[in-house]
PDB file of N, CA and C in Angstrom:
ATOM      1  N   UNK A   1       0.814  -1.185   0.000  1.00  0.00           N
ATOM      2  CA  UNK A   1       0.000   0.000   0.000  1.00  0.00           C
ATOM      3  C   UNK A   1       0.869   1.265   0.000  1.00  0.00           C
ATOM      4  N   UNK A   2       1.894   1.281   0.632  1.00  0.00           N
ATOM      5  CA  UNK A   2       2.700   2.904   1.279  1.00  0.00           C
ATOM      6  C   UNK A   2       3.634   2.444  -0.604  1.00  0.00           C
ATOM      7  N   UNK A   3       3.462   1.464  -0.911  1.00  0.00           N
ATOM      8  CA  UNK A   3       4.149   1.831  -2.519  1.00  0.00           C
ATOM      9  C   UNK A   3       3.551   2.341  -3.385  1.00  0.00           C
ATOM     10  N   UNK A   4       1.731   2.142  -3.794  1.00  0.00           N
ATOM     11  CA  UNK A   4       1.220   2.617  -4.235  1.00  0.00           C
ATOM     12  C   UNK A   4       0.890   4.521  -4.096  1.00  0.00           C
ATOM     13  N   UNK A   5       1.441   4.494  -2.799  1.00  0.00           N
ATOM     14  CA  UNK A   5       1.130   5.752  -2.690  1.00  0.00           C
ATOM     15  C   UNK A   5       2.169   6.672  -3.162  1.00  0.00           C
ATOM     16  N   UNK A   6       3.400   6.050  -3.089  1.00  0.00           N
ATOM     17  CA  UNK A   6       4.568   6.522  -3.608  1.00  0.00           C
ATOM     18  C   UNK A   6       4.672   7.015  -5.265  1.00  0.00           C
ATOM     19  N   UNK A   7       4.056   5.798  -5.852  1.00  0.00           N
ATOM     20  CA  UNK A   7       4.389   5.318  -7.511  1.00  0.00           C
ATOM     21  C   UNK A   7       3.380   6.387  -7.807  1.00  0.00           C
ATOM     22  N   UNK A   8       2.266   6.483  -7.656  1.00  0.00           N
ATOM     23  CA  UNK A   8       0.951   6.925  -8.119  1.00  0.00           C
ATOM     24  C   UNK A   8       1.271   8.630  -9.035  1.00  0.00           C
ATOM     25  N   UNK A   9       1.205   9.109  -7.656  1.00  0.00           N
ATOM     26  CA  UNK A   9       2.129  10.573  -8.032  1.00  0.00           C
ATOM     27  C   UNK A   9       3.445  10.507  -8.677  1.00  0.00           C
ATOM     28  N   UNK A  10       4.440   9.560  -8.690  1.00  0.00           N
ATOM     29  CA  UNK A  10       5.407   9.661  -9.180  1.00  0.00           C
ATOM     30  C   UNK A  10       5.312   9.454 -10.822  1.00  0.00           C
ATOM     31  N   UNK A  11       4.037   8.236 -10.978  1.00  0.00           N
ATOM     32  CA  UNK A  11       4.113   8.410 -12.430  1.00  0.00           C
ATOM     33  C   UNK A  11       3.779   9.237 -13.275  1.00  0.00           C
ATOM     34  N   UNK A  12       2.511  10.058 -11.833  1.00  0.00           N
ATOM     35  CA  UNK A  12       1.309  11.431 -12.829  1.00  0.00           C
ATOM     36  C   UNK A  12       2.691  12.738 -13.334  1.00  0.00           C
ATOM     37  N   UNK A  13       3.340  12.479 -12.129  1.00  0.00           N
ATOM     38  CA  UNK A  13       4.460  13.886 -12.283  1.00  0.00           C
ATOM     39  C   UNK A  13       4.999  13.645 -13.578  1.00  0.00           C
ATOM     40  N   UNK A  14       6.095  11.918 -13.779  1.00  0.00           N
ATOM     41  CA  UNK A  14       6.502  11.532 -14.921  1.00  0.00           C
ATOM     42  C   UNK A  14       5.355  12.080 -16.298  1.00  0.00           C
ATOM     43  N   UNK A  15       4.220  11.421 -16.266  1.00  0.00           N
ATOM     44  CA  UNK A  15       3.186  11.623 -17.249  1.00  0.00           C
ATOM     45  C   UNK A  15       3.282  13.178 -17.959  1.00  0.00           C
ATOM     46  N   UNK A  16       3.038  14.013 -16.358  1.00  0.00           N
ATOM     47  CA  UNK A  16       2.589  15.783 -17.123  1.00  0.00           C
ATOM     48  C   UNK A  16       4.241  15.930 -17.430  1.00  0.00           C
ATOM     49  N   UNK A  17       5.485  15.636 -16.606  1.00  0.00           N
ATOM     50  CA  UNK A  17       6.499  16.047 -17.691  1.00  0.00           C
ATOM     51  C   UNK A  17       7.005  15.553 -19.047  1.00  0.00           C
ATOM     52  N   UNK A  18       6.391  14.504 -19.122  1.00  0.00           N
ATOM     53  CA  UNK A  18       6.611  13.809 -21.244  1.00  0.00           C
ATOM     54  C   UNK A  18       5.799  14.850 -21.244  1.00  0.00           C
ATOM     55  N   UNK A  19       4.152  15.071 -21.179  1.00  0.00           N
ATOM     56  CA  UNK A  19       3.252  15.528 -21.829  1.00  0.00           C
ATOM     57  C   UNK A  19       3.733  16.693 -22.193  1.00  0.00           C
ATOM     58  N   UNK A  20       4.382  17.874 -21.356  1.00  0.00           N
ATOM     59  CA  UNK A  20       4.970  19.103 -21.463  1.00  0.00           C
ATOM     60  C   UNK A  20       5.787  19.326 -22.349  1.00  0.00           C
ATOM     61  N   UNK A  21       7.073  17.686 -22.735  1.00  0.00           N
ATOM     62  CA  UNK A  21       8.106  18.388 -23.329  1.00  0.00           C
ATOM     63  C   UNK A  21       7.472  17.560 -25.173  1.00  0.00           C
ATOM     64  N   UNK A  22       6.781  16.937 -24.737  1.00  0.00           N
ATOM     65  CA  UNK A  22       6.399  16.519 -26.452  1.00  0.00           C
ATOM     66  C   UNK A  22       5.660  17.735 -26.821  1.00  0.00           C
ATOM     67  N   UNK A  23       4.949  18.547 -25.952  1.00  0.00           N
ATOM     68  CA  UNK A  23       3.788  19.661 -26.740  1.00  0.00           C
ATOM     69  C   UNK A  23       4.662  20.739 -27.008  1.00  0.00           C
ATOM     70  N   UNK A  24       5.784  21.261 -26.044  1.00  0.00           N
ATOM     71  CA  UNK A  24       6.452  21.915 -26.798  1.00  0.00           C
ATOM     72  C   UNK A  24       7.648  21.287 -27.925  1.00  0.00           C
ATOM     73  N   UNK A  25       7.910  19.988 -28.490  1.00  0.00           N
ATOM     74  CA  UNK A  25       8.347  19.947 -29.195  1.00  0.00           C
ATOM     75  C   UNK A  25       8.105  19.755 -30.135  1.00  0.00           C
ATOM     76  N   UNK A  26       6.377  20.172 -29.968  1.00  0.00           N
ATOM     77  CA  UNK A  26       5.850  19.058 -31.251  1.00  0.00           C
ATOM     78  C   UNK A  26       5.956  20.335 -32.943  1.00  0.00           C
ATOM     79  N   UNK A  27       5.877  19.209 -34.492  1.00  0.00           N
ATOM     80  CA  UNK A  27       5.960  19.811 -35.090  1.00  0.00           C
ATOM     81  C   UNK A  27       5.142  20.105 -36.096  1.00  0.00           C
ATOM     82  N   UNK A  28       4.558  21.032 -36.827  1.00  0.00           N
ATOM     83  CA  UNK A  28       2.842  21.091 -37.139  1.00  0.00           C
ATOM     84  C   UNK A  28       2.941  20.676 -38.288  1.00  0.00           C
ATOM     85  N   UNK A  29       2.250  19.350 -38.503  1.00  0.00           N
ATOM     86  CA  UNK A  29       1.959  18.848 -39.431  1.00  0.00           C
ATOM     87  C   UNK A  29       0.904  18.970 -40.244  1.00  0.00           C
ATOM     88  N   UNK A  30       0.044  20.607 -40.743  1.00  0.00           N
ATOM     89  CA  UNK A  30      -1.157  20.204 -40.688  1.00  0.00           C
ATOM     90  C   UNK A  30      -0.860  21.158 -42.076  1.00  0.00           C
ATOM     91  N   UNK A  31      -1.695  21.524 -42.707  1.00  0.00           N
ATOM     92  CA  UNK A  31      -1.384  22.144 -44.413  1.00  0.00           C
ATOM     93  C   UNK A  31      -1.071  23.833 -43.974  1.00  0.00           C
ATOM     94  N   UNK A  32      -0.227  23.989 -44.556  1.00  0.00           N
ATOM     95  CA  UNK A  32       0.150  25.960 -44.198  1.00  0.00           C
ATOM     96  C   UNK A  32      -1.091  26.532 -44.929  1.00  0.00           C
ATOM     97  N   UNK A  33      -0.765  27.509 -43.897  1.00  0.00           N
ATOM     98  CA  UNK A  33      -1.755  28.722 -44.636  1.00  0.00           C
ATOM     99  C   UNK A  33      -1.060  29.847 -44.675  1.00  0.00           C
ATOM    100  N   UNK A  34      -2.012  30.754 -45.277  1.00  0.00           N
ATOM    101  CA  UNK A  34      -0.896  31.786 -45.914  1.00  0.00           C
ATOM    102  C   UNK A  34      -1.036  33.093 -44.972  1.00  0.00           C
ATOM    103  N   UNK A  35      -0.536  33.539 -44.868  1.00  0.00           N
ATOM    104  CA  UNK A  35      -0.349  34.884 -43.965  1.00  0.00           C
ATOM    105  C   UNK A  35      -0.654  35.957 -44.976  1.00  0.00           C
ATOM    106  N   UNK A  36      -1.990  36.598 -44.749  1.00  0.00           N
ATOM    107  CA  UNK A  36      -2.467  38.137 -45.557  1.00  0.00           C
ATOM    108  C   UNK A  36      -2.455  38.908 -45.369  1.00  0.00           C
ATOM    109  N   UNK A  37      -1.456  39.577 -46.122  1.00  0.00           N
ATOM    110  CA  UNK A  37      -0.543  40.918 -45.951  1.00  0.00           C
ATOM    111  C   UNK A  37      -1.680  41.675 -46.233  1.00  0.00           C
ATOM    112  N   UNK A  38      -2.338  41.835 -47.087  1.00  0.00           N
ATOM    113  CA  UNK A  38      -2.929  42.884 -47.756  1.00  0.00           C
ATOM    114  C   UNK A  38      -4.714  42.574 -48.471  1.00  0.00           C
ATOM    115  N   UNK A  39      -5.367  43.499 -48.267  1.00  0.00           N
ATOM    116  CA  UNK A  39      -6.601  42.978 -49.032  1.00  0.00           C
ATOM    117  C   UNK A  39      -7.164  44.291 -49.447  1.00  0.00           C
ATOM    118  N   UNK A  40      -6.718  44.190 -50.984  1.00  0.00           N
ATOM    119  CA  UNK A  40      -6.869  45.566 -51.412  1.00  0.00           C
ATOM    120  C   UNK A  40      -8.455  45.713 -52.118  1.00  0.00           C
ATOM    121  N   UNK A  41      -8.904  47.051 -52.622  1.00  0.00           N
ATOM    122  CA  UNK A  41     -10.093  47.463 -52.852  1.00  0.00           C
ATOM    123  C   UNK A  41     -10.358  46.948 -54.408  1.00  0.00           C
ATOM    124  N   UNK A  42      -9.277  46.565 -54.499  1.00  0.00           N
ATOM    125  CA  UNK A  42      -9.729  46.351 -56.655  1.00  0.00           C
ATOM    126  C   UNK A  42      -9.706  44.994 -57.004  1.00  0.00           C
ATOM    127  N   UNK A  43     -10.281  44.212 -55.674  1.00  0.00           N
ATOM    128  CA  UNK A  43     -10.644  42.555 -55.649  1.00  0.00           C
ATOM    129  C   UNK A  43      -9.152  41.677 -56.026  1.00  0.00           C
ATOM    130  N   UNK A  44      -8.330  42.405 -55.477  1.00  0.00           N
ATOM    131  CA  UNK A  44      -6.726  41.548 -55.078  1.00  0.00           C
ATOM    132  C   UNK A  44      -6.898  40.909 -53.604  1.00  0.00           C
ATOM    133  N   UNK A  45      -5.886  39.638 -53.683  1.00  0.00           N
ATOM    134  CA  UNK A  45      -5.326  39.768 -52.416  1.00  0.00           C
ATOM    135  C   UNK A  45      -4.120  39.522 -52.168  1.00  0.00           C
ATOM    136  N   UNK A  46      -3.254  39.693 -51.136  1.00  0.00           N
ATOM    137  CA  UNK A  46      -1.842  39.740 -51.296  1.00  0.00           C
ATOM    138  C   UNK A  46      -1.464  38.901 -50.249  1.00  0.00           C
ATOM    139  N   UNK A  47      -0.698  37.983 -50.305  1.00  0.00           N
ATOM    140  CA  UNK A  47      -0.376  36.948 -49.010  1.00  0.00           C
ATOM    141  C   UNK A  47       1.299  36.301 -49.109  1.00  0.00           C
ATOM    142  N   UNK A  48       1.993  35.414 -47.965  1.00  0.00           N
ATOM    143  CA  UNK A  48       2.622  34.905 -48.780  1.00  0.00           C
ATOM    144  C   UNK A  48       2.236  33.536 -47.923  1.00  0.00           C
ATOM    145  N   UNK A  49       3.370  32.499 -48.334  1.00  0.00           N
ATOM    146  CA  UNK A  49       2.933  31.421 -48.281  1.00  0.00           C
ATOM    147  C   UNK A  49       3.893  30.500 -47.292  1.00  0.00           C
ATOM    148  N   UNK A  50       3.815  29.600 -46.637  1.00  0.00           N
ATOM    149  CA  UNK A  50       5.213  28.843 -46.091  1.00  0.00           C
ATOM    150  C   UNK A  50       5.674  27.841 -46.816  1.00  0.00           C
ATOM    151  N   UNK A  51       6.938  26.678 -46.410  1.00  0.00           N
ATOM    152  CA  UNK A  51       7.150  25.866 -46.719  1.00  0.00           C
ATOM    153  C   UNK A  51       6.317  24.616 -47.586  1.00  0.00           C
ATOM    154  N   UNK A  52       6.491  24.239 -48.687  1.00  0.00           N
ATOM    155  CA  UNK A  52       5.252  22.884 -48.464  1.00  0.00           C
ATOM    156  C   UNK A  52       3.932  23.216 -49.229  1.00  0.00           C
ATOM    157  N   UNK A  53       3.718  24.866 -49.370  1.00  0.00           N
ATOM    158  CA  UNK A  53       2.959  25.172 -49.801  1.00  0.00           C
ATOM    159  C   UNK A  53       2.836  24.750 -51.223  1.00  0.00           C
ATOM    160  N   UNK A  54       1.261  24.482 -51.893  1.00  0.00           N
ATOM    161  CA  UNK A  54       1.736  24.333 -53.500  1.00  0.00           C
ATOM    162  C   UNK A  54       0.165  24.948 -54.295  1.00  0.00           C
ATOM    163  N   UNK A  55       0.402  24.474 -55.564  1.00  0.00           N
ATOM    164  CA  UNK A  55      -0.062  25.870 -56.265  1.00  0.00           C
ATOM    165  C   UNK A  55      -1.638  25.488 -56.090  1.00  0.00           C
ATOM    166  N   UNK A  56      -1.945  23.896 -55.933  1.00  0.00           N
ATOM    167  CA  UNK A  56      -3.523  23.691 -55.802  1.00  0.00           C
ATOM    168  C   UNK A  56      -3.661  24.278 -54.596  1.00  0.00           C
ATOM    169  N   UNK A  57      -3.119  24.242 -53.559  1.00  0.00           N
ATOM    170  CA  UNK A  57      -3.716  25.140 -52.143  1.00  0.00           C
ATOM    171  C   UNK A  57      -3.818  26.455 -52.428  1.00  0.00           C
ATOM    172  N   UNK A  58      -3.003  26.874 -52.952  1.00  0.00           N
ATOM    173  CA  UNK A  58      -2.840  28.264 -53.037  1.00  0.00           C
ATOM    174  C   UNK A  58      -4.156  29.111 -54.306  1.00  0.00           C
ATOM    175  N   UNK A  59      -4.386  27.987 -55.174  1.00  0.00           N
ATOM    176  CA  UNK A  59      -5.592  28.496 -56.001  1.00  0.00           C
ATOM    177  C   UNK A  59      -6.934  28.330 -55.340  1.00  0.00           C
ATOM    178  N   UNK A  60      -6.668  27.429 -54.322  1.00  0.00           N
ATOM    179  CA  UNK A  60      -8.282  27.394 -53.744  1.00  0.00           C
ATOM    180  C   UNK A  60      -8.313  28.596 -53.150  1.00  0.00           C
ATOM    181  N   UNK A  61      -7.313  28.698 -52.007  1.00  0.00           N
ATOM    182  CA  UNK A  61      -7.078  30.278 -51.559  1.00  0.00           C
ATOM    183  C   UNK A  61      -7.850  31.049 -51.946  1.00  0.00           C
ATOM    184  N   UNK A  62      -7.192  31.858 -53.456  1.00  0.00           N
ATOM    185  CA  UNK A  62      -7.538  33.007 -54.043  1.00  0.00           C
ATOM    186  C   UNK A  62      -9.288  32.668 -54.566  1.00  0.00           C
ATOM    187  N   UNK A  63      -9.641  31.367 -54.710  1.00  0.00           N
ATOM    188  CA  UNK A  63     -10.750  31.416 -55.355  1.00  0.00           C
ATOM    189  C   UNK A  63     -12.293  31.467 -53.917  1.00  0.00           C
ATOM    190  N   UNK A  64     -11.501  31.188 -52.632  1.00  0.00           N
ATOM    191  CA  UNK A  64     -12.218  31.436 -51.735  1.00  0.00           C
ATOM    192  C   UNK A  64     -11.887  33.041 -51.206  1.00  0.00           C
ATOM    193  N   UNK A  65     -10.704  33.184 -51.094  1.00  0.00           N
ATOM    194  CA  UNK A  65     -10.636  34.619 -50.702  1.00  0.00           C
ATOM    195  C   UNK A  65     -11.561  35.819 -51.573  1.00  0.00           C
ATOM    196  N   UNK A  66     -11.559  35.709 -52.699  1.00  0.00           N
ATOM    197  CA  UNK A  66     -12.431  36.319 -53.562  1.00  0.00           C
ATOM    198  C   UNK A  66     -13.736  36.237 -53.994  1.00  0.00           C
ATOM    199  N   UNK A  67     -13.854  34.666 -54.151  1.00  0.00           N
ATOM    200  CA  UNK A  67     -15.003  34.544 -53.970  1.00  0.00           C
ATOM    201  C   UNK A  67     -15.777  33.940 -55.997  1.00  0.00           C
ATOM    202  N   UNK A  68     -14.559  34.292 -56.073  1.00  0.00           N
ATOM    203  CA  UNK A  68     -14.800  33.526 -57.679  1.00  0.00           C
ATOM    204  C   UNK A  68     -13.219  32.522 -58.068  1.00  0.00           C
ATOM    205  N   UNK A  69     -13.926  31.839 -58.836  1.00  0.00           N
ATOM    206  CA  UNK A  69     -13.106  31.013 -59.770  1.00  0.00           C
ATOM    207  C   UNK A  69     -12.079  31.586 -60.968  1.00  0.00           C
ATOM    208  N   UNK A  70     -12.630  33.191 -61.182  1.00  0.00           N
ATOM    209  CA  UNK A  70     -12.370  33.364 -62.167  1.00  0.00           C
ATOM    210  C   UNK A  70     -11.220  34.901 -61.965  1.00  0.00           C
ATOM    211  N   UNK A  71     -10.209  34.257 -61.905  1.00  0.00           N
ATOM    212  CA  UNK A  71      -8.893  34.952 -61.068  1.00  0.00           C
ATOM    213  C   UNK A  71      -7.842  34.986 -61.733  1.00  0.00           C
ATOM    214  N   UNK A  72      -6.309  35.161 -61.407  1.00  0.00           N
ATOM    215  CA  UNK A  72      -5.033  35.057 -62.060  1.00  0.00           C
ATOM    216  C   UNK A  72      -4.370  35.846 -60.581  1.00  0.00           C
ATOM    217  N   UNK A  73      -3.258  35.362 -60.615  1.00  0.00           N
ATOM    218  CA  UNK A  73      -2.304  35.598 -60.348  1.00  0.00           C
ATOM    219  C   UNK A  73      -1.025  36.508 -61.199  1.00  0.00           C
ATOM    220  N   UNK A  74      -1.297  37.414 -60.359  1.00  0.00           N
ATOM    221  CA  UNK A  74      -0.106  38.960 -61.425  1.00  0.00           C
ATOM    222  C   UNK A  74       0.907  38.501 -61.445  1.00  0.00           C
ATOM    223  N   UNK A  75       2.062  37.685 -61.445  1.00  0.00           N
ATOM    224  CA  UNK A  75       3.362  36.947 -61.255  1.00  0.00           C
ATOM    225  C   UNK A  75       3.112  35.885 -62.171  1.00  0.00           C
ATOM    226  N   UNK A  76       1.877  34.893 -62.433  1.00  0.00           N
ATOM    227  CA  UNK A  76       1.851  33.754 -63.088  1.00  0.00           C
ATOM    228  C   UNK A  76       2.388  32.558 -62.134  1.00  0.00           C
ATOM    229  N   UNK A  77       2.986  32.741 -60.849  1.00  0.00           N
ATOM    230  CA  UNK A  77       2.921  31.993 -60.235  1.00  0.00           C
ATOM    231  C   UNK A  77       2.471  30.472 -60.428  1.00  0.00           C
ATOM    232  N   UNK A  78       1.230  30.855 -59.917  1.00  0.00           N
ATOM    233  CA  UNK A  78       0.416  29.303 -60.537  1.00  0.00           C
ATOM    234  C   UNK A  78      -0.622  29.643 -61.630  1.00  0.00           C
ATOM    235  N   UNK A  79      -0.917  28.811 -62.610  1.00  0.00           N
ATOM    236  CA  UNK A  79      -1.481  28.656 -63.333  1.00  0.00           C
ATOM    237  C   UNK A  79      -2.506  27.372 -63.700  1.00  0.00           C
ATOM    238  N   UNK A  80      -3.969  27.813 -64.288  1.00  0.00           N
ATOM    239  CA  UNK A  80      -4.568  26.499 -64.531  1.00  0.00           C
ATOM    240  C   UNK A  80      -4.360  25.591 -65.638  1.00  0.00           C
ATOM    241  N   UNK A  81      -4.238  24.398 -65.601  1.00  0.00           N
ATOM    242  CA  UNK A  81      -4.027  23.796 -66.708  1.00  0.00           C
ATOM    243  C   UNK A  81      -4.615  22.294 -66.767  1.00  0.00           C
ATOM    244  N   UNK A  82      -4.712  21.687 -67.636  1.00  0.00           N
ATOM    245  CA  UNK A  82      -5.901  20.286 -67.521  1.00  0.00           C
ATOM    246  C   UNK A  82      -5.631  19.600 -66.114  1.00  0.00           C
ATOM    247  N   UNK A  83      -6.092  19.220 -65.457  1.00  0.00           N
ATOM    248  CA  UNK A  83      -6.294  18.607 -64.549  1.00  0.00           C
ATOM    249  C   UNK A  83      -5.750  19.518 -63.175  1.00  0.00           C
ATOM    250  N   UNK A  84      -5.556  20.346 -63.292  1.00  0.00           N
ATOM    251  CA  UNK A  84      -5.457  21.523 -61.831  1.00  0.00           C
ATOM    252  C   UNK A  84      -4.419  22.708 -61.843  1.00  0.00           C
ATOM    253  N   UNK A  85      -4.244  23.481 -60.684  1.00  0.00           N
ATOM    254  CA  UNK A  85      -3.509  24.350 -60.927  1.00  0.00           C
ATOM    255  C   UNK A  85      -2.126  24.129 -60.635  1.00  0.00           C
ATOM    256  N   UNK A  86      -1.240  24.664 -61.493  1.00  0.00           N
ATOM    257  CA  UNK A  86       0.379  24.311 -61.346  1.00  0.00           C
ATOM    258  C   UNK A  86       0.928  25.162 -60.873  1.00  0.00           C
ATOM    259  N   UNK A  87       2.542  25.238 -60.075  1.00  0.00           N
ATOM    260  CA  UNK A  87       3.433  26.294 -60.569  1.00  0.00           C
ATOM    261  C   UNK A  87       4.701  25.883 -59.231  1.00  0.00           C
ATOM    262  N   UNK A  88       5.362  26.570 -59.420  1.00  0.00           N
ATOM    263  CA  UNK A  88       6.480  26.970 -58.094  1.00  0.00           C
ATOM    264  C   UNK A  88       6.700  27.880 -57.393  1.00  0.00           C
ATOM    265  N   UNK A  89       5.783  27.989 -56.098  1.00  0.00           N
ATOM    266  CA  UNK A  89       5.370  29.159 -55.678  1.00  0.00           C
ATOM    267  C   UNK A  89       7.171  28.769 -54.382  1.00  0.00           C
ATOM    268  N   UNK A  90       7.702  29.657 -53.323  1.00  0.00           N
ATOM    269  CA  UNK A  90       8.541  29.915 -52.662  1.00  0.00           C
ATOM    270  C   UNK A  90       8.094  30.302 -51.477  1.00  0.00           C
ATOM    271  N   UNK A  91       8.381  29.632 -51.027  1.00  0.00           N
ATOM    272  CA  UNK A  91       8.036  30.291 -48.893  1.00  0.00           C
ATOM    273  C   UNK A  91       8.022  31.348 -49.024  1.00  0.00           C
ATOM    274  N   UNK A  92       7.956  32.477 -47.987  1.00  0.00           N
ATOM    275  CA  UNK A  92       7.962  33.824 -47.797  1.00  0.00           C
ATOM    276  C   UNK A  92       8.027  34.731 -48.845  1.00  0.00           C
ATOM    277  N   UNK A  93       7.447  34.256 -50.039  1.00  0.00           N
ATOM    278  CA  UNK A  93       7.370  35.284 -51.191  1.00  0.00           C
ATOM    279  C   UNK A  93       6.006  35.683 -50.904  1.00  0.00           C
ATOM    280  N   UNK A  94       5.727  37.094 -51.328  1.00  0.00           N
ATOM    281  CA  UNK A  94       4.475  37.782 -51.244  1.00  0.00           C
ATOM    282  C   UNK A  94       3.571  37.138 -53.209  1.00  0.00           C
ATOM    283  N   UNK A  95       2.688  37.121 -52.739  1.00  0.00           N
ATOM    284  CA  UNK A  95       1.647  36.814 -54.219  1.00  0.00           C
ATOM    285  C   UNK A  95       0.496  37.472 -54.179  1.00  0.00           C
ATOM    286  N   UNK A  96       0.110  37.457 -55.134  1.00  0.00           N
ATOM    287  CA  UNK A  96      -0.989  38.330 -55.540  1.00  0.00           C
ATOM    288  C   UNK A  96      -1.778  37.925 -56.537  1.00  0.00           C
ATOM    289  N   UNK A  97      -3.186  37.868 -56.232  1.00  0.00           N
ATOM    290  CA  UNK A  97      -4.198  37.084 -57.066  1.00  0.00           C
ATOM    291  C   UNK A  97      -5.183  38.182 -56.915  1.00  0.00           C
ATOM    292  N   UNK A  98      -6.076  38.144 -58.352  1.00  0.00           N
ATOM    293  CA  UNK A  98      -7.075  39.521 -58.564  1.00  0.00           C
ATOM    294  C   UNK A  98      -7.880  38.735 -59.260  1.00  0.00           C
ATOM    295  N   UNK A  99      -9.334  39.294 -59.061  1.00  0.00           N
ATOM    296  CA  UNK A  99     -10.392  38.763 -59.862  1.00  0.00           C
ATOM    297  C   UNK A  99     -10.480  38.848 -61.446  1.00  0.00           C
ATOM    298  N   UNK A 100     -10.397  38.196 -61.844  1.00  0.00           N
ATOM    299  CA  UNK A 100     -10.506  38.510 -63.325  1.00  0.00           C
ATOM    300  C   UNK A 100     -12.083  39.465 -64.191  1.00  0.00           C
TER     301      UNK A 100
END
């Protein structure tokens, strides 16, 4: 009994310190999003993008941020082409997509 009482707490303490050092080490695996710099009046928007990012995420983006399908990108960045949108967009580059 006087062991159980010992272990009990000793493992909860063990427990919350893994729990502590995995949450701060943990690493986000989940799809980037883009950070929006800018949302200008002439149906642009200006963002950039992180790591990992690619050009089908980034066209849904502009086509939800705006609100139509029917868009471009001022750089050419990504582009549509048979079966989805392409391109080589760069981490921390700023982009810019406008309604067509």
């Amino acid at each position: 009994m006087y062991t159980m009482r010992f272990l009990v707490p000793l493992l909860f303490s063990l427990f919350l310190a893994l729990t502590n050092a995995v949450t701060q080490n943990q690493t986000c695996v989940t799809a980037p999003s883009p950070v929006p710099t800018l949302q200008q009046a002439n149906g642009c928007t200006t963002f950039s993008v992180g790591p990992g990012t690619g050009c089908a995420w980034m066209c849904s983006y502009c086509a939800n941020a705006l609100g139509t399908n029917n868009y471009y990108f001022t750089d050419n960045v990504c582009t549509y082409q048979p079966g989805g949108c392409v391109g080589n967009p760069q981490a921390g580059v700023q982009y810019t997509c406008c309604s067509a």
